[in-house]
Protein backbone atom coordinates (compact mmCIF):
# COMPACT_ATOMS: atom_id res chain seq x y z
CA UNK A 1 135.14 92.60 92.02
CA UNK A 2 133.71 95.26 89.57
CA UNK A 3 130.38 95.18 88.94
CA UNK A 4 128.78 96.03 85.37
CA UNK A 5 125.72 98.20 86.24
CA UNK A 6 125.84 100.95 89.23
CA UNK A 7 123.83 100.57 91.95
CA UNK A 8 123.12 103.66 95.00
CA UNK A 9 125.09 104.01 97.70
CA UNK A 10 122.67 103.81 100.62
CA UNK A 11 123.00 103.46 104.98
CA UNK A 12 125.41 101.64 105.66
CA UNK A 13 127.24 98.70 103.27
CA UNK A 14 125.10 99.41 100.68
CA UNK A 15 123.44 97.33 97.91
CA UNK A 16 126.97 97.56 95.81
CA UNK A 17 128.78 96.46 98.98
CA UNK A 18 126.25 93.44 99.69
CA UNK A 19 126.59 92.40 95.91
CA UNK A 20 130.33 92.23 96.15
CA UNK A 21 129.92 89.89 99.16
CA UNK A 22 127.98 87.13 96.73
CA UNK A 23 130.19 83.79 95.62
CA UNK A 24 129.58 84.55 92.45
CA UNK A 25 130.00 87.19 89.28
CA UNK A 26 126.90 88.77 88.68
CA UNK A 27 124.45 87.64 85.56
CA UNK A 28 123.03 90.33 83.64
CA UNK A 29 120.29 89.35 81.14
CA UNK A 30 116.59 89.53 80.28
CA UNK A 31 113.63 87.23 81.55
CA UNK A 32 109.90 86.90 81.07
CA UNK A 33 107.89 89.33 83.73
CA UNK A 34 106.11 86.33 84.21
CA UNK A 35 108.80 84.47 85.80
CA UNK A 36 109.39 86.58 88.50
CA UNK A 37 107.94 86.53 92.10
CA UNK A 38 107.98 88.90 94.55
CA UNK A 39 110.94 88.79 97.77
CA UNK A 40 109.36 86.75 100.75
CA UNK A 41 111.17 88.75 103.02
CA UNK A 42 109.72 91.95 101.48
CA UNK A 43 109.43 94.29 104.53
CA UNK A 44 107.28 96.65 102.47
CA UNK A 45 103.58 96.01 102.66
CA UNK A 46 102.25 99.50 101.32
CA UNK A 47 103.40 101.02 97.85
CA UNK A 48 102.65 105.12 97.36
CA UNK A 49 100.22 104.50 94.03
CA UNK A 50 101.39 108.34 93.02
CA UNK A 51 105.00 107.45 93.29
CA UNK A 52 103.58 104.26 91.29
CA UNK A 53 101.86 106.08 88.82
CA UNK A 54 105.50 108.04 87.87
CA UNK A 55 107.46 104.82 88.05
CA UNK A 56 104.94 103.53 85.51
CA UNK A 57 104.75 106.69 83.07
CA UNK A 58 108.69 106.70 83.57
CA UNK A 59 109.60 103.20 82.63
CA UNK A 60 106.70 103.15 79.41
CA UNK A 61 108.26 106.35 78.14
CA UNK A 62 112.17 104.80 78.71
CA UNK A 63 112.27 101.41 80.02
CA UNK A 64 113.95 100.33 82.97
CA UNK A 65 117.05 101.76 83.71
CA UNK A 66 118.53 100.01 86.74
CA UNK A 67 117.94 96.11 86.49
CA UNK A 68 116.00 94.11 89.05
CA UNK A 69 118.10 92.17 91.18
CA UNK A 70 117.06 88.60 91.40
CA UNK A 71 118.20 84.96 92.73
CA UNK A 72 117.21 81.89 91.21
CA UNK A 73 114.05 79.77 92.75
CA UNK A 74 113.68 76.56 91.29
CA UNK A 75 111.89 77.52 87.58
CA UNK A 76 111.31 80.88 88.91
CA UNK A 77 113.25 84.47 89.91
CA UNK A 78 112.89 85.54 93.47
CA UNK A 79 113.03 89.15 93.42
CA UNK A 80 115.78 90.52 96.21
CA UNK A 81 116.16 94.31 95.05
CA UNK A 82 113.32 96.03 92.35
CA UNK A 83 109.92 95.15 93.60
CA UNK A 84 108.61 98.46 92.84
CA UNK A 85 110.11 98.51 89.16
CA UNK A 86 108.49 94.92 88.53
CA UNK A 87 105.12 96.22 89.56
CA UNK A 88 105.18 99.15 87.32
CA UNK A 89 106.65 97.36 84.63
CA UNK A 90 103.71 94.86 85.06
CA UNK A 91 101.42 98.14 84.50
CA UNK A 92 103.59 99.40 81.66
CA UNK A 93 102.40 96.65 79.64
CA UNK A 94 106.23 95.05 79.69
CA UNK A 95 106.25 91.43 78.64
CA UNK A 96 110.17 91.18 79.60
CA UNK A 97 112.32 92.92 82.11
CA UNK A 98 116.39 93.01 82.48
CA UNK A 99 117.86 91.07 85.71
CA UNK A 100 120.91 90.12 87.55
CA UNK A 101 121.48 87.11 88.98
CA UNK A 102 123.09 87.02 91.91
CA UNK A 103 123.67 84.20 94.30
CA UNK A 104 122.16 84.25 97.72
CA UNK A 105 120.77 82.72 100.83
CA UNK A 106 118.05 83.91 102.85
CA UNK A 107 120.21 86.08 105.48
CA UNK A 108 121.52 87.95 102.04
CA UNK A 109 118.14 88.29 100.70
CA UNK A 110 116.66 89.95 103.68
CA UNK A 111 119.76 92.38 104.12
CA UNK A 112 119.28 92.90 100.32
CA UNK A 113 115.30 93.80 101.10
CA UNK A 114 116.34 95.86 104.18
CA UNK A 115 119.13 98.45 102.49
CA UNK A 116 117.09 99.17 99.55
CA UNK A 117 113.62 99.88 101.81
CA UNK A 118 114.76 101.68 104.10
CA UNK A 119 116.83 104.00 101.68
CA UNK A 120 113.46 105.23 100.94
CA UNK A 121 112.02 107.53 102.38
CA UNK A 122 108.60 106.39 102.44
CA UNK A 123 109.03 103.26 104.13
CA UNK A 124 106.78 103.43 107.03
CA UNK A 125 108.77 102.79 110.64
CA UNK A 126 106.55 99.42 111.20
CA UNK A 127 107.89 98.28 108.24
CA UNK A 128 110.80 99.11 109.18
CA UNK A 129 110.73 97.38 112.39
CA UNK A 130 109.64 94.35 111.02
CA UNK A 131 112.75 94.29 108.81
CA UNK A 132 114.94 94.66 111.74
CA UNK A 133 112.92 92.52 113.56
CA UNK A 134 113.36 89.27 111.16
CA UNK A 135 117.35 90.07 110.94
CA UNK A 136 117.25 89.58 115.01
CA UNK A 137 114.72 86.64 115.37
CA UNK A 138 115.73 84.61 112.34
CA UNK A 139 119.14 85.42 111.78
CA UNK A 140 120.58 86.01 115.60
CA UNK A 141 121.49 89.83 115.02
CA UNK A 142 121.46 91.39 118.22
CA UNK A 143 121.01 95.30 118.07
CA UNK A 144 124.30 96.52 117.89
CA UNK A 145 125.53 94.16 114.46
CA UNK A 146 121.89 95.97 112.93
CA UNK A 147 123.06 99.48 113.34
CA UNK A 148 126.19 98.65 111.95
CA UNK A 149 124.57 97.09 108.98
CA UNK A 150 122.16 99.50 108.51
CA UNK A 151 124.51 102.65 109.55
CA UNK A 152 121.95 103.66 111.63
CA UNK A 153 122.27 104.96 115.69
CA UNK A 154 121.34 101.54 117.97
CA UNK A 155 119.29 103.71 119.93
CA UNK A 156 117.19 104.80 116.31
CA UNK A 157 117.15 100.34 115.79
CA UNK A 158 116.14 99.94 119.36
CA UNK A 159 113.16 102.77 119.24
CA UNK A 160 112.41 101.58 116.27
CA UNK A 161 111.75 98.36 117.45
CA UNK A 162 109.86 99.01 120.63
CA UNK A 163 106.85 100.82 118.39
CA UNK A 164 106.51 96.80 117.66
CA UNK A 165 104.86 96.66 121.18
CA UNK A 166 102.55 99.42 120.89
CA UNK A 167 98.67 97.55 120.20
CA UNK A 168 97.93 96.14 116.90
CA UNK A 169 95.55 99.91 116.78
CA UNK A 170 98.02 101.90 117.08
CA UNK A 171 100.65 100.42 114.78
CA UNK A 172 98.03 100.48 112.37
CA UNK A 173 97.92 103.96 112.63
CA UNK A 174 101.06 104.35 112.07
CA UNK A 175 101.35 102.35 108.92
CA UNK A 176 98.90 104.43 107.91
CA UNK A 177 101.25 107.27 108.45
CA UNK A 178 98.34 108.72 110.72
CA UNK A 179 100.96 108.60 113.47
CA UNK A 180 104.85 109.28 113.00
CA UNK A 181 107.83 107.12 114.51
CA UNK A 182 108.12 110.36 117.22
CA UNK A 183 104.11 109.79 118.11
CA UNK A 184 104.34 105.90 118.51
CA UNK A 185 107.98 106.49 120.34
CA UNK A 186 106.17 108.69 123.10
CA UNK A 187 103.09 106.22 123.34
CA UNK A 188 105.05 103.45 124.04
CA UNK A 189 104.34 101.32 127.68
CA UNK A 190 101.25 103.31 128.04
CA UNK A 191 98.08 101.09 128.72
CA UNK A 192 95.49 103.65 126.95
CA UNK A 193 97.33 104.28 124.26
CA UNK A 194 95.22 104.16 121.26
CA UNK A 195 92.62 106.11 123.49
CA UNK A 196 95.63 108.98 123.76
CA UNK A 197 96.93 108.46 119.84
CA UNK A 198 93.29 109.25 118.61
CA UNK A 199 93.53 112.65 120.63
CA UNK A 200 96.84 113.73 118.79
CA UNK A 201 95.02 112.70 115.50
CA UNK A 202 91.78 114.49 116.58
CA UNK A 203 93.75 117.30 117.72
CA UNK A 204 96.99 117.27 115.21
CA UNK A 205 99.17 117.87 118.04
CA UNK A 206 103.19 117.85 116.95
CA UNK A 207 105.19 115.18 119.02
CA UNK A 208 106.30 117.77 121.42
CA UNK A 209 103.00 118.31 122.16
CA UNK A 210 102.09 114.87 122.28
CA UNK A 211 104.81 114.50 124.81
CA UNK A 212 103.06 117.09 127.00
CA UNK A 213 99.88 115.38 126.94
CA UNK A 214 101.08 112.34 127.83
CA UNK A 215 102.74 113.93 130.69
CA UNK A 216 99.85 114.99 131.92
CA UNK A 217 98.05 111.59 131.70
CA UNK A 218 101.06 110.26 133.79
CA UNK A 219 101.35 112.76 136.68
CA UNK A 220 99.14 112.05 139.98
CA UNK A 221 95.80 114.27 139.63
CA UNK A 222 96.23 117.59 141.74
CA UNK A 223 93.19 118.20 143.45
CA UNK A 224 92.35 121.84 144.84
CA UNK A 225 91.18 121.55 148.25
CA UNK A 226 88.07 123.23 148.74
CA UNK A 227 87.90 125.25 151.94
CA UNK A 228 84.23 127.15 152.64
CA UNK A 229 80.96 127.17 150.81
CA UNK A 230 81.87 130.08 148.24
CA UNK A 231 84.40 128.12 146.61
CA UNK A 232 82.05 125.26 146.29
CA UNK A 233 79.29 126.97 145.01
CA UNK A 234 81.67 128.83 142.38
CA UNK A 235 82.54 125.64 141.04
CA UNK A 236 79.40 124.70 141.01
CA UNK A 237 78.34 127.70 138.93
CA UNK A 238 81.29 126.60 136.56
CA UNK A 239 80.17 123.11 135.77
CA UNK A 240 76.23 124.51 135.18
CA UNK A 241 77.90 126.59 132.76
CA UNK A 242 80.05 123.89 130.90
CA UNK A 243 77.98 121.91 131.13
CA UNK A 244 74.10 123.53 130.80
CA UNK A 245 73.23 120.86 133.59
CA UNK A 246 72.44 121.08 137.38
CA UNK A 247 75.47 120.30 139.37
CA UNK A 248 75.47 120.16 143.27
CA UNK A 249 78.60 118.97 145.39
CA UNK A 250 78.35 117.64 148.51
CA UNK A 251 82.46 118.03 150.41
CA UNK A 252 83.08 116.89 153.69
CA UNK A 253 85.92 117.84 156.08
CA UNK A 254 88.40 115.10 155.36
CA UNK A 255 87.77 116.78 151.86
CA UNK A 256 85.88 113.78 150.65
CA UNK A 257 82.49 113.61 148.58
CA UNK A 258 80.03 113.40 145.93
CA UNK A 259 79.88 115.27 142.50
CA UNK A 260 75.94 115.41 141.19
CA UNK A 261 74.63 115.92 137.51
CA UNK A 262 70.81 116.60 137.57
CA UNK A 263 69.47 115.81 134.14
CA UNK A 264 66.17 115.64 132.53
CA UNK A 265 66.39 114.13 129.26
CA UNK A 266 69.27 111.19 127.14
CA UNK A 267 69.63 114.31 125.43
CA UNK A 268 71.08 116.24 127.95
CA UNK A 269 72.81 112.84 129.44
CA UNK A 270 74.78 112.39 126.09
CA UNK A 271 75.80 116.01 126.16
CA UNK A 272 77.45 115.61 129.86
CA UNK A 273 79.38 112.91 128.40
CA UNK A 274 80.20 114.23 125.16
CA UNK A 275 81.89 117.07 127.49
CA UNK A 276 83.81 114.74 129.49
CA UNK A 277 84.86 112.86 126.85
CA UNK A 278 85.92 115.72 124.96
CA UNK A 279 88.39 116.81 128.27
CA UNK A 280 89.64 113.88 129.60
């Protein structure tokens, strides 16, 4: 089948390729902005408002080029492809926008929603995720039949997926593009998680980095054995001056003890644990 307008080659089939798989010859016409409602199986929730604010300027100064892609719902248009021109044309001012009507189910309306997000760029990994995630629960997808879809590695849909089980903090985080796919991939199956993703934000740390740290919240604490009274009462002298607080330690032979922080105010008390908080 040839199709009458030209739509981008993405990952994978493609938007062209999944259009040539309807029953039906496309219709090309224009409807009433009105009439249109938004994809339910959207997996965008977030919209850049700069990238927005050029779709708007660009469609009031020429219109809209490449039509919204749309399947009929009862006395309505369900959009599949376009979202983001239909909002700016809404803040263009546009009473009517041009459309093709295309037959399709649900399964074709998701896969529709899918190829054009994630050609983007800016579609966050949850989002993502989510997308992937509804092809597998609702339409029986396993992992292998997405990265063909998509043309995507399995092991990118499968690490892509398991951010999904990161807590609801730390996906938030990441939809707020606070985090990046390589942060949430290395924070994965780790119970303090969020506490360890607010470091790498506090301290901008690059994934590699990230990696390190978490390394070093998963390897067994390495203890130096402390052998006469010198060494104790230099580390003593080292957490005084850390610290600003009296600190005594009291080690036994089996090289058990007790650690002791004499202080005289809250003042000072919120200081000790602003320092511990800080390292650990």
């Amino acid at each position: 089948m040839t199709n009458t307008f030209k739509l981008k080659k993405g990952l994978g089939r493609g938007l062209s390729s999944l259009i040539g798989d309807t029953s039906t010859n496309p219709i090309s016409n224009k409807v009433s902005i009105s009439s249109i409602i938004r994809n339910k199986f959207q997996p965008r929730k977030n919209f850049n408002k700069e990238q927005m604010d050029e779709l708007t300027y660009s469609i009031k100064e020429r219109g809209i080029i490449q039509p919204i892609i749309v399947r009929r719902q009862s006395d309505k248009y369900e959009i599949i492809a376009g979202e983001r021109r239909w909002q700016a044309a809404q803040n263009a001012g546009l009473h009517e926008v041009p459309v093709v009507e295309i037959e399709a189910d649900d399964l074709k309306s998701l896969e529709f929603a899918i190829i054009e997000n994630v050609q983007r760029d800016d579609l966050n990994s949850i989002e993502e995720a989510n997308g992937y995630k509804r092809l597998i629960d609702e339409f029986k997808y396993d992992h292998e039949k997405v990265a063909k879809f998509i043309g995507k590695s399995r092991t990118h849909i499968t690490n892509c997926l398991r951010l999904l089980s990161l807590p609801a903090e730390v996906i938030k985080l990441i939809e707020e593009k606070k985090l990046s796919q390589g942060h949430g991939k290395v924070l994965v199956g780790l119970e303090n998680s969020y506490q360890i993703a607010k470091k790498i934000i506090e301290k901008k740390l690059s994934v590699r980095q990230a990696e390190h740290l978490v390394r070093i919240y998963k390897s067994p604490k390495k203890y130096k054995v402390i052998t006469n009274d010198s060494n104790i009462k230099a580390l003593e002298k080292s957490l005084q001056e850390k610290t600003g607080l009296t600190a005594k330690i009291h080690h036994k032979k089996n090289n058990k003890g007790t650690l002791f922080f004499e202080y005289n105010n809250t003042d000072q008390l919120d200081r000790l644990v602003m320092v511990i908080k800080a390292n650990y």
